[in-house]
Protein backbone atom coordinates (compact mmCIF):
# COMPACT_ATOMS: atom_id res chain seq x y z
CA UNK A 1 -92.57 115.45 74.27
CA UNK A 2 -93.41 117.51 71.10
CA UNK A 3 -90.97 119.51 69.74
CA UNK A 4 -91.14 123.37 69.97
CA UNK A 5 -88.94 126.07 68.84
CA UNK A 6 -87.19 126.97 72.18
CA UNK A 7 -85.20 129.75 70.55
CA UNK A 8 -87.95 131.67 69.43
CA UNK A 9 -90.26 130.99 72.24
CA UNK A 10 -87.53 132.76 74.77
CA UNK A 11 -87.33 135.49 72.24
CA UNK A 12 -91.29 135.82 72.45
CA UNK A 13 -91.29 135.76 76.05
CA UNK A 14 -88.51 138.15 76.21
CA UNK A 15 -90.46 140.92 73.61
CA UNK A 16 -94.07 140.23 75.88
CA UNK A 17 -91.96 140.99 79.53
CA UNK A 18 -90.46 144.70 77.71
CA UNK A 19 -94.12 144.60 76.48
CA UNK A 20 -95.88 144.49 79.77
CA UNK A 21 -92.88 146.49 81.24
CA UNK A 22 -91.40 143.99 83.12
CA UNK A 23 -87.62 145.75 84.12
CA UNK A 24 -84.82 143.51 85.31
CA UNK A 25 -86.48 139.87 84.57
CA UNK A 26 -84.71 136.60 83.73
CA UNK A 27 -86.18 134.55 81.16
CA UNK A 28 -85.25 130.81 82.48
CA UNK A 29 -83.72 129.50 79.01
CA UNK A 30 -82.53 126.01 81.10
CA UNK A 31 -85.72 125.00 82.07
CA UNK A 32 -87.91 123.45 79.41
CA UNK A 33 -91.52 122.95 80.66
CA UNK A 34 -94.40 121.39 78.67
CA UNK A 35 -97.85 120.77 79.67
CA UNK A 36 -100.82 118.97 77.88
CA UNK A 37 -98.33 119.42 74.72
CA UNK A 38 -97.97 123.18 75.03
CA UNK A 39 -94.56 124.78 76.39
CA UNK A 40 -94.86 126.83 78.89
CA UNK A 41 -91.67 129.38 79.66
CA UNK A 42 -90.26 130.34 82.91
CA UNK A 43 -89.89 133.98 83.79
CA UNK A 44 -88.41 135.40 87.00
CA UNK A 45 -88.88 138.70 87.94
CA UNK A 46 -88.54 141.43 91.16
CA UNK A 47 -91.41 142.22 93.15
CA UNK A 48 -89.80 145.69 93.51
CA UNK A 49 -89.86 148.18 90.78
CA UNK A 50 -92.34 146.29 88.85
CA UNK A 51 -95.58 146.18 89.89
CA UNK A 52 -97.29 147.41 86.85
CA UNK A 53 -95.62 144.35 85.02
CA UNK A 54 -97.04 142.05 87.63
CA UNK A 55 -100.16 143.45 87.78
CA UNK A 56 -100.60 143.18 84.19
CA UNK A 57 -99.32 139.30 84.15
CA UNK A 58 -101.64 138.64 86.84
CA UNK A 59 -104.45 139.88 84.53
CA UNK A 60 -103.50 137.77 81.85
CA UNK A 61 -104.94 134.65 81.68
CA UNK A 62 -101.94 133.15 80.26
CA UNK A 63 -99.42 133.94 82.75
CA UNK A 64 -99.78 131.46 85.82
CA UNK A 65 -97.75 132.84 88.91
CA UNK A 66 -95.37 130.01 91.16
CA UNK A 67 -93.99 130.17 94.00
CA UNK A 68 -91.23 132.49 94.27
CA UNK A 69 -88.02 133.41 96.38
CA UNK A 70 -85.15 135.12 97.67
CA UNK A 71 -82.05 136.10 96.63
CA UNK A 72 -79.40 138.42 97.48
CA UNK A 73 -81.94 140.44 99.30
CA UNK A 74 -84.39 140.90 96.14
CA UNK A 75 -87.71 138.63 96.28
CA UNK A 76 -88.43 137.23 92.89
CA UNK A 77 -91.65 136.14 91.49
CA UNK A 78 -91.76 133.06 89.17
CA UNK A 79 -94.38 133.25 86.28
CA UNK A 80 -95.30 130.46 84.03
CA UNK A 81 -95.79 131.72 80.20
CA UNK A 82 -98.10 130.03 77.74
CA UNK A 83 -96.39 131.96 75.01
CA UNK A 84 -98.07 130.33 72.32
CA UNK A 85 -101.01 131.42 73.46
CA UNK A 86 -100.14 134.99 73.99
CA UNK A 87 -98.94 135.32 70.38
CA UNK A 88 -102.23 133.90 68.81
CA UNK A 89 -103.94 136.47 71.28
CA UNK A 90 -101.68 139.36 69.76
């Protein structure tokens, strides 16, 4: 596994979801992903109150949407961030 900043790269993910104004989102910082070498970051975020952030992710190439879930009431949608990507695009 090649080695990545994790710090910064939930710090970058954090700054793009205020970006794209995502409200109320939990970058996953437990969950380290990587595929075909790059890291991809786990974001979680409710489908209510935000659909201007999700339509906006869904636009972006980058942003790959799993499957997501419930809890305490709130369904959640869970995004997959190429992050290193989306800061060469910036």
């Amino acid at each position: 596994m090649k080695e990545h900043d994790w710090a910064k790269l939930y710090a970058d993910a954090d700054k793009f979801m205020k970006k794209v104004g995502g409200t109320d989102f939990n970058v996953k910082t437990n969950i380290k992903t990587e595929r075909w070498g790059e890291a991809l970051v786990t974001v979680d975020i409710p489908k209510r109150n935000n659909p201007i952030a999700i339509m906006r992710m869904d636009a972006n190439e980058y942003c790959s949407r799993c499957k997501g879930f419930r809890r305490d009431g709130k369904l959640y949608l869970t995004y997959m961030l190429r992050i290193e990507k989306i800061n060469a695009e910036d």
